[in-house]
Protein backbone atom coordinates (compact mmCIF):
# COMPACT_ATOMS: atom_id res chain seq x y z
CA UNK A 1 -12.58 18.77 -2.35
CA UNK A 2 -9.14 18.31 -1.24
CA UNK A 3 -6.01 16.51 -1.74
CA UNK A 4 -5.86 13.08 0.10
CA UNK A 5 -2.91 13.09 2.46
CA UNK A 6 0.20 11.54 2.05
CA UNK A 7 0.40 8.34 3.89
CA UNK A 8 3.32 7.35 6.12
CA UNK A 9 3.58 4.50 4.50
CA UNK A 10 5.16 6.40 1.36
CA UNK A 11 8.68 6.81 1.00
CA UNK A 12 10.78 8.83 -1.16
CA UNK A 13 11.06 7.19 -3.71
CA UNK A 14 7.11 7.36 -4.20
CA UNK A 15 7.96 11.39 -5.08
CA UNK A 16 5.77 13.92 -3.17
CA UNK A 17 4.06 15.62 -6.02
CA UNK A 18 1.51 17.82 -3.41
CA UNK A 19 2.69 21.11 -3.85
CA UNK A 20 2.64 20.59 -8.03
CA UNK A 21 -0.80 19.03 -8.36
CA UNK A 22 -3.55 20.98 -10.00
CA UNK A 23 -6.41 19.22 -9.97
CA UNK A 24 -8.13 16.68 -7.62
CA UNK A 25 -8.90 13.29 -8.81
CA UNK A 26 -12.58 13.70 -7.82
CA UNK A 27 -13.39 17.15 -9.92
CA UNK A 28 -14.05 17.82 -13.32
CA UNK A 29 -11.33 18.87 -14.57
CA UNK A 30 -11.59 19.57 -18.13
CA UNK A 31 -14.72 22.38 -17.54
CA UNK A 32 -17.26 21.22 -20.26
CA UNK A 33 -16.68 17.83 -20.01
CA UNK A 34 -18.07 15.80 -17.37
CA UNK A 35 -15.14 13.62 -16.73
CA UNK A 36 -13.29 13.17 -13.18
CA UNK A 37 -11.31 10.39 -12.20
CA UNK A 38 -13.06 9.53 -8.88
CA UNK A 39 -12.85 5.90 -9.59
CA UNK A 40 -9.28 5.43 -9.89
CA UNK A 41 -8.03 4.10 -6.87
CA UNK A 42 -6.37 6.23 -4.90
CA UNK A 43 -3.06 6.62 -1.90
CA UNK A 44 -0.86 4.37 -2.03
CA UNK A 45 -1.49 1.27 -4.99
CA UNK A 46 0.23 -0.94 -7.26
CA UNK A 47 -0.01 -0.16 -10.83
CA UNK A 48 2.19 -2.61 -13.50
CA UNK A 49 4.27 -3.73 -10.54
CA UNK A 50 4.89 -0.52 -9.44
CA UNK A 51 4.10 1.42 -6.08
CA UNK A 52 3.01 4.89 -7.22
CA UNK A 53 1.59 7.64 -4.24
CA UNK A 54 -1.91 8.87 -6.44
CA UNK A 55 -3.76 11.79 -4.37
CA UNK A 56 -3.65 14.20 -7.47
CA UNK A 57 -3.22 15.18 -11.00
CA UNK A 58 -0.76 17.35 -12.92
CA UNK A 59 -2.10 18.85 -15.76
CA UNK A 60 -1.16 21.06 -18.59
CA UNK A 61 -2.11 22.97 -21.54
CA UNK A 62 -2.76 20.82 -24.98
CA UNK A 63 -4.10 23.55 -28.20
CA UNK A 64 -7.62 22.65 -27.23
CA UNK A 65 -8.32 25.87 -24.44
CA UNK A 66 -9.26 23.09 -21.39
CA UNK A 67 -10.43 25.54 -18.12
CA UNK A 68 -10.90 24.55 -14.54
CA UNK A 69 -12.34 27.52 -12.59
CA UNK A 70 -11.68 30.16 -14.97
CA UNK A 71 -7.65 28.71 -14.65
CA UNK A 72 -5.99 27.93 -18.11
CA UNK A 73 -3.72 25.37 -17.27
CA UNK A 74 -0.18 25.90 -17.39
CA UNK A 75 2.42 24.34 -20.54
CA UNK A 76 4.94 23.54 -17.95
CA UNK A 77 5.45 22.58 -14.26
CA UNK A 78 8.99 23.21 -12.85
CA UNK A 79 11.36 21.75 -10.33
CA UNK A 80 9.44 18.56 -9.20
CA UNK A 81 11.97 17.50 -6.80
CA UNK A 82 14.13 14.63 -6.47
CA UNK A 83 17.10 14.84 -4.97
CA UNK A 84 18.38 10.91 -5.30
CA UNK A 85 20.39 8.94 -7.86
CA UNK A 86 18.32 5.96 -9.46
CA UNK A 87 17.99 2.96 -11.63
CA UNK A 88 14.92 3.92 -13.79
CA UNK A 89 11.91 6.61 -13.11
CA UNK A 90 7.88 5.28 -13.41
CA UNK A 91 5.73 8.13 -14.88
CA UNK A 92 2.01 6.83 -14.47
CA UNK A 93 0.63 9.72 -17.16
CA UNK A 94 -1.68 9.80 -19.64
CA UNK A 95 -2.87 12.88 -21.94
CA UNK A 96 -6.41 14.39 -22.66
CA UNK A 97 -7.54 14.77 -26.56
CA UNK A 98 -6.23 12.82 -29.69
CA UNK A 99 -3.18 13.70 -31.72
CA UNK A 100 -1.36 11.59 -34.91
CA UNK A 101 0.33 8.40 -34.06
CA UNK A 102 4.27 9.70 -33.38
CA UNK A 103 3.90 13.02 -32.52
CA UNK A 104 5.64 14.11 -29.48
CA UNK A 105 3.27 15.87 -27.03
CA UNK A 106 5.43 16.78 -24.51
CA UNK A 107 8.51 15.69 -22.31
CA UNK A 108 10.34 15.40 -18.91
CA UNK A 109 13.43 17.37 -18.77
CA UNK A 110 16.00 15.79 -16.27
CA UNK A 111 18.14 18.25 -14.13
CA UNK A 112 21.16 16.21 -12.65
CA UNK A 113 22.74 17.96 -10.11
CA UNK A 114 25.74 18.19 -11.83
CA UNK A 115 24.27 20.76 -14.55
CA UNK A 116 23.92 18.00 -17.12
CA UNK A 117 19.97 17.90 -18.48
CA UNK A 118 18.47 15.20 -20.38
CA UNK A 119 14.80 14.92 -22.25
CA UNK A 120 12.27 12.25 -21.82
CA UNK A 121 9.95 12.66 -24.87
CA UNK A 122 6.59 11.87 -24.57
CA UNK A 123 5.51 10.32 -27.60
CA UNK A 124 1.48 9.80 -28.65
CA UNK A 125 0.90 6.35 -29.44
CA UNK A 126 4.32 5.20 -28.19
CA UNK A 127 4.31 5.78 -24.36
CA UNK A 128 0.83 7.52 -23.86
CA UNK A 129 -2.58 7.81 -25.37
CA UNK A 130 -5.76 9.72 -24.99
CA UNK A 131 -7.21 8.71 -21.28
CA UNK A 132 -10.45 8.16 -23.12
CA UNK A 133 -10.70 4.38 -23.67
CA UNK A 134 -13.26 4.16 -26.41
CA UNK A 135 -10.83 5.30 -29.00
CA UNK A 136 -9.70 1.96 -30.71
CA UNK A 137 -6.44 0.15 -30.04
CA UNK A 138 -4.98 1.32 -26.41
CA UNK A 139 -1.59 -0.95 -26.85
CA UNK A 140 1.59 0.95 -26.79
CA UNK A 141 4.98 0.18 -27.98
CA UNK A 142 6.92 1.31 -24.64
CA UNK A 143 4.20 1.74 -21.96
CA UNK A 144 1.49 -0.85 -19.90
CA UNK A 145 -1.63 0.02 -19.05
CA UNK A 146 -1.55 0.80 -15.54
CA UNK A 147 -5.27 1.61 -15.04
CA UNK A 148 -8.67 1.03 -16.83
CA UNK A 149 -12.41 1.67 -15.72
CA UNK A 150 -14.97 3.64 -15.93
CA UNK A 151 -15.50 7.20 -15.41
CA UNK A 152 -17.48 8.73 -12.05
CA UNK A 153 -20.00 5.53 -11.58
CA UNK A 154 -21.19 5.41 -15.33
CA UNK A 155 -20.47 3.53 -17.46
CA UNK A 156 -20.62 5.46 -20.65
CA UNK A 157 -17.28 6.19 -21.18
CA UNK A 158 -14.16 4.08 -20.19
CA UNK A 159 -10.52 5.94 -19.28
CA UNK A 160 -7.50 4.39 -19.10
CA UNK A 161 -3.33 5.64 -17.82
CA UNK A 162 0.04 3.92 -18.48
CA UNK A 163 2.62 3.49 -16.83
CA UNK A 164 6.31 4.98 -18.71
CA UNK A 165 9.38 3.56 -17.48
CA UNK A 166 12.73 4.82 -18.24
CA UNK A 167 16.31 3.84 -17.18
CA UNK A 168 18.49 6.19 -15.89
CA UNK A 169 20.71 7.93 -18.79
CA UNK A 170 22.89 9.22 -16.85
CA UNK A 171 23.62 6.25 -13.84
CA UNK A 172 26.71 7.60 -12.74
CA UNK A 173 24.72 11.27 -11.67
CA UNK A 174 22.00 12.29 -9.14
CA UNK A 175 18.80 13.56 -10.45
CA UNK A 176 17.95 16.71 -8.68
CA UNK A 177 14.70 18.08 -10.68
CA UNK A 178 12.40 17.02 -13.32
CA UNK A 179 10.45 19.58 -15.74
CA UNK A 180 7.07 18.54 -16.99
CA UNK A 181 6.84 20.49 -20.08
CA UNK A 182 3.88 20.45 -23.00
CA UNK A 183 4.30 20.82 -26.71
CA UNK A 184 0.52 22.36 -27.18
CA UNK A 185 -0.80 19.80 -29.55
CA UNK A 186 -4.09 18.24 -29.75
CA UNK A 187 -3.19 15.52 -26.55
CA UNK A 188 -2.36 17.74 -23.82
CA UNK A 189 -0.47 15.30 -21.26
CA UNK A 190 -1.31 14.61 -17.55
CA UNK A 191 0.73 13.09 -14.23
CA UNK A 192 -0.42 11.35 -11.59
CA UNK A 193 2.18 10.08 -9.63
CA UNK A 194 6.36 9.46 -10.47
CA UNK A 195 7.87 6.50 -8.80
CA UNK A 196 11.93 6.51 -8.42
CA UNK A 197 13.46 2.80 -8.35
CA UNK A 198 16.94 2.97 -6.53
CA UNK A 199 20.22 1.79 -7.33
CA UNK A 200 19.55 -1.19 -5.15
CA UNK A 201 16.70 -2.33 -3.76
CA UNK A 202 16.03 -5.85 -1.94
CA UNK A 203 12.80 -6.78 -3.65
CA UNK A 204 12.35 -7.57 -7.35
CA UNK A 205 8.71 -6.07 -7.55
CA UNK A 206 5.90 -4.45 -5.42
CA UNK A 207 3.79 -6.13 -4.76
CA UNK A 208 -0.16 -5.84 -3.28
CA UNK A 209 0.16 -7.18 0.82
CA UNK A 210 -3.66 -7.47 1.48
CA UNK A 211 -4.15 -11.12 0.03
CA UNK A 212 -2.11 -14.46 0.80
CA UNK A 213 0.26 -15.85 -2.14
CA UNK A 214 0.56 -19.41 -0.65
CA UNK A 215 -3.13 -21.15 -0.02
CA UNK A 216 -4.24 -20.98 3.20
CA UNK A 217 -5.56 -24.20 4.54
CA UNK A 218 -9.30 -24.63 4.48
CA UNK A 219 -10.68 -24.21 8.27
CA UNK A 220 -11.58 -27.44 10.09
CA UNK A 221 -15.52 -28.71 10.04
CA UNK A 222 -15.07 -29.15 14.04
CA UNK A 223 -14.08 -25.09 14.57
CA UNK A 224 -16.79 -23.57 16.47
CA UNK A 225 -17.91 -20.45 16.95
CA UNK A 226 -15.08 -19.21 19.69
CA UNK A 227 -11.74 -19.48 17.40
CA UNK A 228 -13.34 -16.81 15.34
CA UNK A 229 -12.59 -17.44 11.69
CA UNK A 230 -10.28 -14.96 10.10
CA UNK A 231 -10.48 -17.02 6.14
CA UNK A 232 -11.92 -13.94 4.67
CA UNK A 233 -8.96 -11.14 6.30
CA UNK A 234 -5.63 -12.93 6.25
CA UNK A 235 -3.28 -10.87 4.27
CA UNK A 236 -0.62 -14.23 3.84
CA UNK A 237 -0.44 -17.72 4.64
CA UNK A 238 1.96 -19.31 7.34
CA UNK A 239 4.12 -20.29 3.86
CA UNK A 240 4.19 -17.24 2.75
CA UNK A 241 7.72 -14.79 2.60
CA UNK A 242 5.27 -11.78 3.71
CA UNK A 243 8.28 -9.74 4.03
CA UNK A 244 9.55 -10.77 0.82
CA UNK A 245 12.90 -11.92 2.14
CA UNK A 246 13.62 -15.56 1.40
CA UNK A 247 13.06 -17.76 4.21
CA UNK A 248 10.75 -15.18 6.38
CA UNK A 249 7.83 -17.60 6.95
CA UNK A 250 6.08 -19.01 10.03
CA UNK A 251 6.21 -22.46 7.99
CA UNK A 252 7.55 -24.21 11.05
CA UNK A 253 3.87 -23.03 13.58
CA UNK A 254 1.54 -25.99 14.10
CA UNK A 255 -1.69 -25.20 11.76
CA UNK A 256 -5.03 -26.53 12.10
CA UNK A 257 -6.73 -25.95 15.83
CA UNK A 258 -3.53 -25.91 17.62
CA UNK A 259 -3.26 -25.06 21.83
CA UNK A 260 -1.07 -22.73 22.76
CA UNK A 261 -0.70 -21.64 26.35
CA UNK A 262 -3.77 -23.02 27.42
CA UNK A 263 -6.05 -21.56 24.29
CA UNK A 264 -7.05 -23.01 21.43
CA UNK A 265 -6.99 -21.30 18.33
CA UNK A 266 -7.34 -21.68 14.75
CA UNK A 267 -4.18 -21.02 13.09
CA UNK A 268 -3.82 -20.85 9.45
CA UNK A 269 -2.82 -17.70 8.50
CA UNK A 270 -2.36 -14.17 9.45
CA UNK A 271 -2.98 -10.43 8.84
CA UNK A 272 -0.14 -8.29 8.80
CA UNK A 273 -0.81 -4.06 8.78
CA UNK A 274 1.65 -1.71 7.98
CA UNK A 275 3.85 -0.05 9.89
CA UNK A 276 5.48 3.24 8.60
CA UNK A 277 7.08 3.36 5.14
CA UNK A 278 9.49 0.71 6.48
CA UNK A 279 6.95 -2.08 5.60
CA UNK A 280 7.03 -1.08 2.19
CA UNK A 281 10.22 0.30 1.69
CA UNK A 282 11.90 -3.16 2.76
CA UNK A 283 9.58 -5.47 1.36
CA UNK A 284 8.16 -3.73 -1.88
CA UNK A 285 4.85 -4.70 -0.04
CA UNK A 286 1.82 -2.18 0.59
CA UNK A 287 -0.18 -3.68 3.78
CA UNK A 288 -3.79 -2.41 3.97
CA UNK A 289 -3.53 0.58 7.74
CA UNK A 290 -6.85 -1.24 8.98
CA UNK A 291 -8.76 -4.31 8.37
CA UNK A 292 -12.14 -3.60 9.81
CA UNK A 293 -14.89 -5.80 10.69
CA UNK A 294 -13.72 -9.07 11.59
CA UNK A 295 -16.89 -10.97 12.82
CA UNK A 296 -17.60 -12.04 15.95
CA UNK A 297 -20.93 -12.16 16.57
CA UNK A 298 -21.16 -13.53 20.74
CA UNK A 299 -20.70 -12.24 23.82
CA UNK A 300 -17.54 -13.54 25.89
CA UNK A 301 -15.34 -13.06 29.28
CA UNK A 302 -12.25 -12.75 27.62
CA UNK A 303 -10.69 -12.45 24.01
CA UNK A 304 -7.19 -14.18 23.19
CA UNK A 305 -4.80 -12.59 20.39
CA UNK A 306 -2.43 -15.20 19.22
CA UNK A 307 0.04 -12.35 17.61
CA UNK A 308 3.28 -10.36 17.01
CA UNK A 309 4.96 -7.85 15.24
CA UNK A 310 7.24 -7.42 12.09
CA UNK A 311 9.96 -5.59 12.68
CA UNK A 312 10.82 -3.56 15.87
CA UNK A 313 10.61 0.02 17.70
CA UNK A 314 11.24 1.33 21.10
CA UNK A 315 9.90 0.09 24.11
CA UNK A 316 6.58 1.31 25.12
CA UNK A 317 5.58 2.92 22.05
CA UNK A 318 1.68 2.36 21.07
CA UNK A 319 2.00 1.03 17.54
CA UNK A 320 -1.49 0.32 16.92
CA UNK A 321 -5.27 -1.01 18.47
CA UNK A 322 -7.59 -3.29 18.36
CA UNK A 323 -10.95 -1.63 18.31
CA UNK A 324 -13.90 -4.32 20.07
CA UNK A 325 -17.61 -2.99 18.06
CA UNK A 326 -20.43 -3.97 20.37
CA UNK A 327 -23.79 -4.50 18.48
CA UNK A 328 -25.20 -1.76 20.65
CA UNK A 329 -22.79 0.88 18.59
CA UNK A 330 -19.89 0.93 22.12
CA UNK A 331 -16.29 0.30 21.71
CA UNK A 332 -13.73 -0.58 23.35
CA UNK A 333 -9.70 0.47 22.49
CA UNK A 334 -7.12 -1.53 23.21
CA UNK A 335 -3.88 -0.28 22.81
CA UNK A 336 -1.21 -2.05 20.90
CA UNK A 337 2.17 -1.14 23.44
CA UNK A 338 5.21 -2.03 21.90
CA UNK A 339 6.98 -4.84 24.67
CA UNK A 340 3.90 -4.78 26.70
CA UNK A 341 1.26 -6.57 25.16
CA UNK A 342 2.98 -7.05 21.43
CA UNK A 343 6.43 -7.39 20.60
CA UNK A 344 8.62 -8.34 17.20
CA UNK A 345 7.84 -11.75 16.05
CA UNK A 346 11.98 -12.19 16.44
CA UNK A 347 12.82 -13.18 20.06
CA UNK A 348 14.20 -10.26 21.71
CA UNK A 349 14.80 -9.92 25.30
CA UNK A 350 14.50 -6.66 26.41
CA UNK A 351 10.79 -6.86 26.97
CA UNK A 352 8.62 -6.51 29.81
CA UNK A 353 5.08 -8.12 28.94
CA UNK A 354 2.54 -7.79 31.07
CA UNK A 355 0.61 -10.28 33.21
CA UNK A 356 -1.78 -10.25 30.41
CA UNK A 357 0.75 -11.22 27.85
CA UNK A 358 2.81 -14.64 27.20
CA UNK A 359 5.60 -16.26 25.28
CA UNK A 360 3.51 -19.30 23.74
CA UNK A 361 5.49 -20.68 20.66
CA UNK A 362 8.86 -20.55 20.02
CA UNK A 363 10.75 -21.88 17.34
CA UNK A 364 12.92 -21.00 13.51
CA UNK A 365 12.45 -20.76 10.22
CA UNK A 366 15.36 -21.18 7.40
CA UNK A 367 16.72 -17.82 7.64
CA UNK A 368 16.62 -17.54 11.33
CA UNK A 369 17.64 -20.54 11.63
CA UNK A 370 21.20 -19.90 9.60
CA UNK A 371 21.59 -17.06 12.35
CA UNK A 372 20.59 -19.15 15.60
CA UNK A 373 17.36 -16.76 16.41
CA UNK A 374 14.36 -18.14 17.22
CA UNK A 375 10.89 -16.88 16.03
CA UNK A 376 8.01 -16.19 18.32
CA UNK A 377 4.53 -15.60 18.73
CA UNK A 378 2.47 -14.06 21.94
CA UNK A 379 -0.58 -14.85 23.47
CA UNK A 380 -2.47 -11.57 24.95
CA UNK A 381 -5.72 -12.21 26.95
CA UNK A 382 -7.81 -9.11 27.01
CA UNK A 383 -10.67 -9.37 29.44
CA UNK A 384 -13.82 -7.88 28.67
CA UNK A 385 -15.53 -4.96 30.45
CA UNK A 386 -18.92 -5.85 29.27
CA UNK A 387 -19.47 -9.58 28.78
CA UNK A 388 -23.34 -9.08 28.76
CA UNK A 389 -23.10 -7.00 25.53
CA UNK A 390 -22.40 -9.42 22.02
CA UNK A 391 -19.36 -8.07 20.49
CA UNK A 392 -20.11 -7.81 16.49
CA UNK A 393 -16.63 -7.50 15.10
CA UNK A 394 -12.70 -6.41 15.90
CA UNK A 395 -11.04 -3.66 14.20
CA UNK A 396 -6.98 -3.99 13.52
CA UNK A 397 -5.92 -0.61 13.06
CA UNK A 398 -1.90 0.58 12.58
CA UNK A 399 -0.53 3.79 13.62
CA UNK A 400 1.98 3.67 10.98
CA UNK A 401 4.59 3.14 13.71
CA UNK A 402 8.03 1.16 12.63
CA UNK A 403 6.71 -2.43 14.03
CA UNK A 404 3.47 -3.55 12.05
CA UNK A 405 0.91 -6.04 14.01
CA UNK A 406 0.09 -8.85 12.83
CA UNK A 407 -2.60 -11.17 14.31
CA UNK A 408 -2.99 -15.24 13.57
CA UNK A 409 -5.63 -16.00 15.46
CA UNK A 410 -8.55 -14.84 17.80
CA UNK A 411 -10.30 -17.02 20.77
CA UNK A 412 -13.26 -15.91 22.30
CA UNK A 413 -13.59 -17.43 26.04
C-alpha cells in the first residue's frame, strides 16, 4: 500500500497533506475492525462544491485505544502548512466512535503568521459525526455531507464524511500553520483533505469537467461508421463556458456533419483533458488526465482530429498523445507537439504546423469577439502505419502540460 501521488493538476490551495497522513485510504485502519475506506473516491474530486486533493487520512487518538501496526495514534498533528491568506478553509473530516450531541472532540488551531492563533472547534453533532452511517440521523447543523457509500465492496455497513467550512477570522492576516489537535473522547476525529479558498478567485464553484452542462445535440441517423461517434466521451457541449469564463464557448462552429478542410466530421461536442493545475486553478474545473477507449472498430488509411487546445505553452513542447489500440493488442503514439500538430484554440501566430496540420475554421465568440480575436480549430491528418490491422479504440491522454487538448471530432478515411 502506498500513498497515491499528488497530481499536477492540484494547486495550493488543495493543501499537500503527504508528509502528515497516517493511514492509507485502502487499509484497515482501526486494527479490529474491518473498515477501510477503499471506496471513497480518490485524487483529485469534488465534494459539496469543493475541490479537495484525497490520497490519505489523518488520524488521531479518541479514549477508545484504536492501533494500526502496533502504532497508537497520535492526539495531535502539528504545523500542516499553509503559508497563504484566504477567504474560508474546507476541512472534509469526519471522526471514528460515538460521543453526546455537543461535545467538542477536537479542534484546528490557526497560526497566522503574525503570532495571532485562533481555534476551530470541532463539535460532535454540529460539524462532524461518527463515519459509520448506520447510526440514525447524519444531518448537521454547520456541515454537508460530502461523501456516503459503502465500506470495502460490502455492503454491510455504510460510512459517510462532511465537509466543515469556515471563514477566515482573521481576513486581514496570513495563515501560516494549522494544528489538528484531539480532545480524547469517545469520537476520535479524522482528515482527509483541507481545501483553502482565496481572497479572490474567478469562479463561483468547482465544479466536475468530465460531463457536458449544455445538451449536446443527438447525432444524425445518416452518420456512418467513419465520423466515429464521440456521444458517450464529450466532457461539454459547443454551448458550454468549459472554462467557466462567460462567453468562452464554440457556440458560433457549424454542428451537425459539417466539412471542414475537405473532411467531414461530426461535430457536436468536445472532450477537453487537463492540463497542469492551470485548468483547474482558472476554471474551478477538474478535467478527467485520459479518456480511454473511444471506439473505433475499422481499419482505415488515415485518421482526422478536428481539435485544439485551451490555453497556451511554448512552442514545441509535447503536451499530450493520442494512443491508436489495434485489436491485435499494437499501438501506435502520436505525440501531441505544442504549434506543430495542436495549438491554442485562440488564433495565435507564432506557429509552425506541419504539412499534416491545417487552419480549418475560424471565427469568435462573445468574449473574443469584444477583444477582436478570432477562435480556431485545426484539422491534423495522421496517416496510418498499418491500415490492414482494425483499430479498436483511441486513447486521449494529457501530460499535465499548461495547454490541455481538446478533440471535437474524429474521421476515419
Amino acid at each position: 500500500m502506498e500513498i497515491l501521488k499528488r497530481s499536477k493538476q492540484a494547486f495550493p490551495d488543495l493543501l499537500d497533506l503527504s508528509e502528515y497522513y497516517n493511514g492509507y485510504l485502502d487499509e484497515n485502519i482501526y486494527g479490529t475492525d474491518d473498515l477501510s475506506f477503499s471506496n471513497i473516491p480518490s485524487g483529485l474530486q469534488i465534494y459539496s462544491n469543493v475541490a479537495f486533493d484525497v490520497r490519505g487520512i489523518i488520524q488521531l487518538a479518541g479514549n477508545k485505544k484504536y492501533i494500526k501496526n502496533n502504532t497508537d495514534y497520535p492526539v495531535s498533528v502539528t504545523g500542516i502548512s499553509v503559508n497563504t491568506d484566504f477567504r474560508k478553509l474546507h476541512f472534509l473530516h469526519g471522526s471514528a466512535g460515538v460521543e453526546e450531541e455537543g461535545m467538542k472532540i477536537g479542534y484546528y488551531l490557526l497560526n497566522y503568521k503574525d503570532g495571532r492563533k485562533r481555534t476551530v472547534p470541532i463539535i460532535y453533532g454540529k460539524n462532524t459525526k461518527t463515519v459509520t452511517a448506520d447510526t440514525g440521523d447524519l444531518s448537521l447543523t454547520d456541515a454537508d455531507v460530502a461523501w456516503k457509500g459503502y465500506k470495502n465492496n460490502s455492503s454491510d455497513c455504510e460510512l459517510i464524511f462532511y465537509k466543515y467550512t469556515v471563514n477566515n477570522p482573521l481576513p486581514d492576516a496570513e495563515l501560516n500553520t494549522i494544528d489538528f489537535i484531539s480532545e480524547l473522547t469517545g469520537a476520535a476525529p479524522f482528515l482527509l483533505a483541507v481545501t483553502v479558498e482565496p481572497v479572490e478567485t474567478i469562479y463561483l464553484n468547482f465544479s466536475d469537467g468530465s460531463k457536458p452542462v449544455n445538451t449536446v445535440m443527438p447525432r444524425n441517423q445518416w452518420a456512418d461508421k467513419r465520423l466515429v461517434d464521440l456521444s458517450d466521451y464529450y466532457t461539454a457541449s459547443l454551448d458550454d463556458d468549459w472554462h467557466n469564463h462567460e462567453g468562452h464557448d464554440l457556440q458560433n462552429v457549424p454542428k451537425g456533419i459539417q466539412v471542414f478542410g475537405d473532411v467531414a466530421f461530426d461535430v457536436r461536442g468536445l472532450i477537453q483533458v487537463a492540463a497542469g493545475n492551470i485548468s483547474l486553478r482558472r476554471t474551478g474545473s477538474i478535467y478527467p488526465e485520459s479518456i480511454r477507449g473511444i471506439k473505433v472498430e475499422q481499419c482505415c488509411n488515415k485518421l482526422h482530429f478536428l481539435h485544439a487546445c485551451g490555453w497556451f505553452t511554448d512552442m514545441d513542447v509535447e503536451i499530450g498523445e493520442y494512443v491508436i489500440n489495434y485489436t491485435d493488442v499494437e499501438k501506435e503514439i502520436i505525440p501531441l507537439v505544442y504549434g506543430r500538430n495542436t495549438a491554442d484554440w485562440w488564433e495565435t501566430p507564432d506557429n509552425d504546423f506541419d504539412e499534416n496540420t491545417e487552419v480549418v475554421w475560424k471565427g469568435d465568440n462573445s468574449f473574443c469577439h469584444n477583444l477582436g480575436v478570432k477562435v480556431q480549430l485545426l484539422k491534423f491528418s495522421w496517416s496510418n502505419p498499418h491500415v490492414d490491422r482494425k483499430i479498436a479504440s483511441i486513447d486521449i491522454n494529457s501530460h499535465l502540460e499548461t495547454a490541455g487538448q481538446f478533440l471535437v471530432a474524429v474521421t476515419a478515411e
